[in-house]
Protein backbone atom coordinates (compact mmCIF):
# COMPACT_ATOMS: atom_id res chain seq x y z
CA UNK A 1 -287.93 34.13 -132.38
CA UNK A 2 -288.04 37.68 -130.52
CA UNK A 3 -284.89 39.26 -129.09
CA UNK A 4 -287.21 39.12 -125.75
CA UNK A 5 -287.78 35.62 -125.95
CA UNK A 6 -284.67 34.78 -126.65
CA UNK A 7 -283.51 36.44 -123.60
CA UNK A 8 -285.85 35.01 -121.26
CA UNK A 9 -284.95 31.00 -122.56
CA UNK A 10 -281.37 32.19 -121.86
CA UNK A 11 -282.35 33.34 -118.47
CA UNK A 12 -284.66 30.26 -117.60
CA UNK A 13 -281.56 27.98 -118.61
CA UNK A 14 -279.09 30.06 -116.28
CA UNK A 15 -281.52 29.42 -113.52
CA UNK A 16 -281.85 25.97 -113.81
CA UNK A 17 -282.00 24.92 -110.60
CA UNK A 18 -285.59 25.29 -108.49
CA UNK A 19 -287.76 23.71 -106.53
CA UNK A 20 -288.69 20.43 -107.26
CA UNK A 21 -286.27 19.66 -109.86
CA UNK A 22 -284.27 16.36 -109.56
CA UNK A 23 -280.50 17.16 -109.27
CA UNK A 24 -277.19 14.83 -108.42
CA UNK A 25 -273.90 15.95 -106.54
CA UNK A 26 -271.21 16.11 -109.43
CA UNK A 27 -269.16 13.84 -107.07
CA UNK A 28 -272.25 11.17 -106.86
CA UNK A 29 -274.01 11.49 -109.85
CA UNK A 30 -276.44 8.67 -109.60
CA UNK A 31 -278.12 9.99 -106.21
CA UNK A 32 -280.80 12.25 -107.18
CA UNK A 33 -281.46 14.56 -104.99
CA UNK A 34 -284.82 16.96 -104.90
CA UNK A 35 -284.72 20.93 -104.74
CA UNK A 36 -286.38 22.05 -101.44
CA UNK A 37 -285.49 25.59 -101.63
CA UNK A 38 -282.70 28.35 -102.87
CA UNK A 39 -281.38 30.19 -100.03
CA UNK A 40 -280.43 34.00 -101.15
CA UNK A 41 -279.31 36.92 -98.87
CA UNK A 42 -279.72 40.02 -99.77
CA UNK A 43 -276.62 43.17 -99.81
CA UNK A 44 -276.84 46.35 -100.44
CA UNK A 45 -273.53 47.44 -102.30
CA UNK A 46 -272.60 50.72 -103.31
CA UNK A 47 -271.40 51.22 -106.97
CA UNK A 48 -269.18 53.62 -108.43
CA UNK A 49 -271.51 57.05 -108.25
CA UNK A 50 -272.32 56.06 -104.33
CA UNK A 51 -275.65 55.02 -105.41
CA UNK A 52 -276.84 52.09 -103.13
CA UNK A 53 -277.74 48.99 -104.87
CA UNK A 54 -279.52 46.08 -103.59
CA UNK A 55 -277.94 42.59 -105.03
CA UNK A 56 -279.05 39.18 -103.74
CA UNK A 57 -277.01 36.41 -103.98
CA UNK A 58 -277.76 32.45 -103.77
CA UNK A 59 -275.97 31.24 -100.56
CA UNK A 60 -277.07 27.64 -100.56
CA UNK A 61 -279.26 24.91 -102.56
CA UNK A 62 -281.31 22.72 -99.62
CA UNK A 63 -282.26 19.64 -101.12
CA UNK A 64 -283.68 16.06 -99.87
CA UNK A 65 -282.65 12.34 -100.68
CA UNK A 66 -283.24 8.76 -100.23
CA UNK A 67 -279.63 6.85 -99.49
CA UNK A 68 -279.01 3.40 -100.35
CA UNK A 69 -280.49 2.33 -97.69
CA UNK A 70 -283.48 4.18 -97.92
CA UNK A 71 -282.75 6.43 -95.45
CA UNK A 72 -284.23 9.81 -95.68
CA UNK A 73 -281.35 12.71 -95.54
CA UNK A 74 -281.27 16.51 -96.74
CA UNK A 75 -277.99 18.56 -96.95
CA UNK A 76 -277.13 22.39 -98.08
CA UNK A 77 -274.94 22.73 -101.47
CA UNK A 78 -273.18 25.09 -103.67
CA UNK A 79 -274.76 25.90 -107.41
CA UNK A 80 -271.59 24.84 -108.72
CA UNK A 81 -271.79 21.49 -106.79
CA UNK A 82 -275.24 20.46 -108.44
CA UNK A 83 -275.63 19.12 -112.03
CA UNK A 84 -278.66 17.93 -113.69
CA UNK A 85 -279.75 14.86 -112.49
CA UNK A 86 -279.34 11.76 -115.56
CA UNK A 87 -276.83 14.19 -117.29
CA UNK A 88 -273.68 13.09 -117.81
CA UNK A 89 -270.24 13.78 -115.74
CA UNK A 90 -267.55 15.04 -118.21
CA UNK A 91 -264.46 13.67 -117.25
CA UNK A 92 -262.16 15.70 -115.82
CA UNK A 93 -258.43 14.68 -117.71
CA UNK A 94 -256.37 16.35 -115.24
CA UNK A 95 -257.91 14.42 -112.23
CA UNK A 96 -255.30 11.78 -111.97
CA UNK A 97 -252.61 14.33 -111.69
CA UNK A 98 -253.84 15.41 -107.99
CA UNK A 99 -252.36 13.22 -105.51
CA UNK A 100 -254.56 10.93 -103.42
CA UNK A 101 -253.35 12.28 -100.29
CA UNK A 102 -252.91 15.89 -99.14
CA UNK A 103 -249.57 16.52 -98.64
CA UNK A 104 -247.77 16.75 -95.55
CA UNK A 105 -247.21 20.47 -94.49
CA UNK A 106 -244.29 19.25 -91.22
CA UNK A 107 -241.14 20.90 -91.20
CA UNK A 108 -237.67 18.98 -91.44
């Protein structure tokens, strides 16, 4: 395999999500959920020289889905929100160690 190849499978698996692709909430793993489009916004940033760059970031994942009740929704998520959808949630050990409720912030 090429050095150039190799870098464009590593690229194509960074970008993962796109259009079409099936995708679940890591909190609901078994709703899939379909890739409508990837929001990005555009800055222009100004490195260390004073050159101006251009960077575009993702700001949002719109996708569509079918609830339980075959209702048709569509919401706006994070990257790191979205996993593949069918793949397996790793469990996270420290999860029982958050309490259930958020603590109360009143003074005494």
């Amino acid at each position: 395999m090429s050095d150039k190849q190799s870098q464009i499978e590593q690229r194509d698996s960074k970008y993962w999500i796109k259009p079409g692709v099936p995708v679940a909430h890591r909190e609901f793993p078994e709703r899939k959920m379909i890739v409508d489009d990837i929001l990005k916004k555009t800055e222009v940033l100004i490195d260390e020289k004073g050159n101006k760059v251009p960077k575009t970031f993702t700001v949002g994942i719109e996708c569509h889905w079918f609830d339980k009740d075959g209702r048709y929704d569509r919401g706006r998520f994070l990257t790191m929100e979205l996993i593949p959808f069918g793949k397996k949630q790793k469990l996270n050990p420290q999860k029982d160690s958050f309490p259930k409720e958020i603590p109360s912030q009143e003074v005494s």
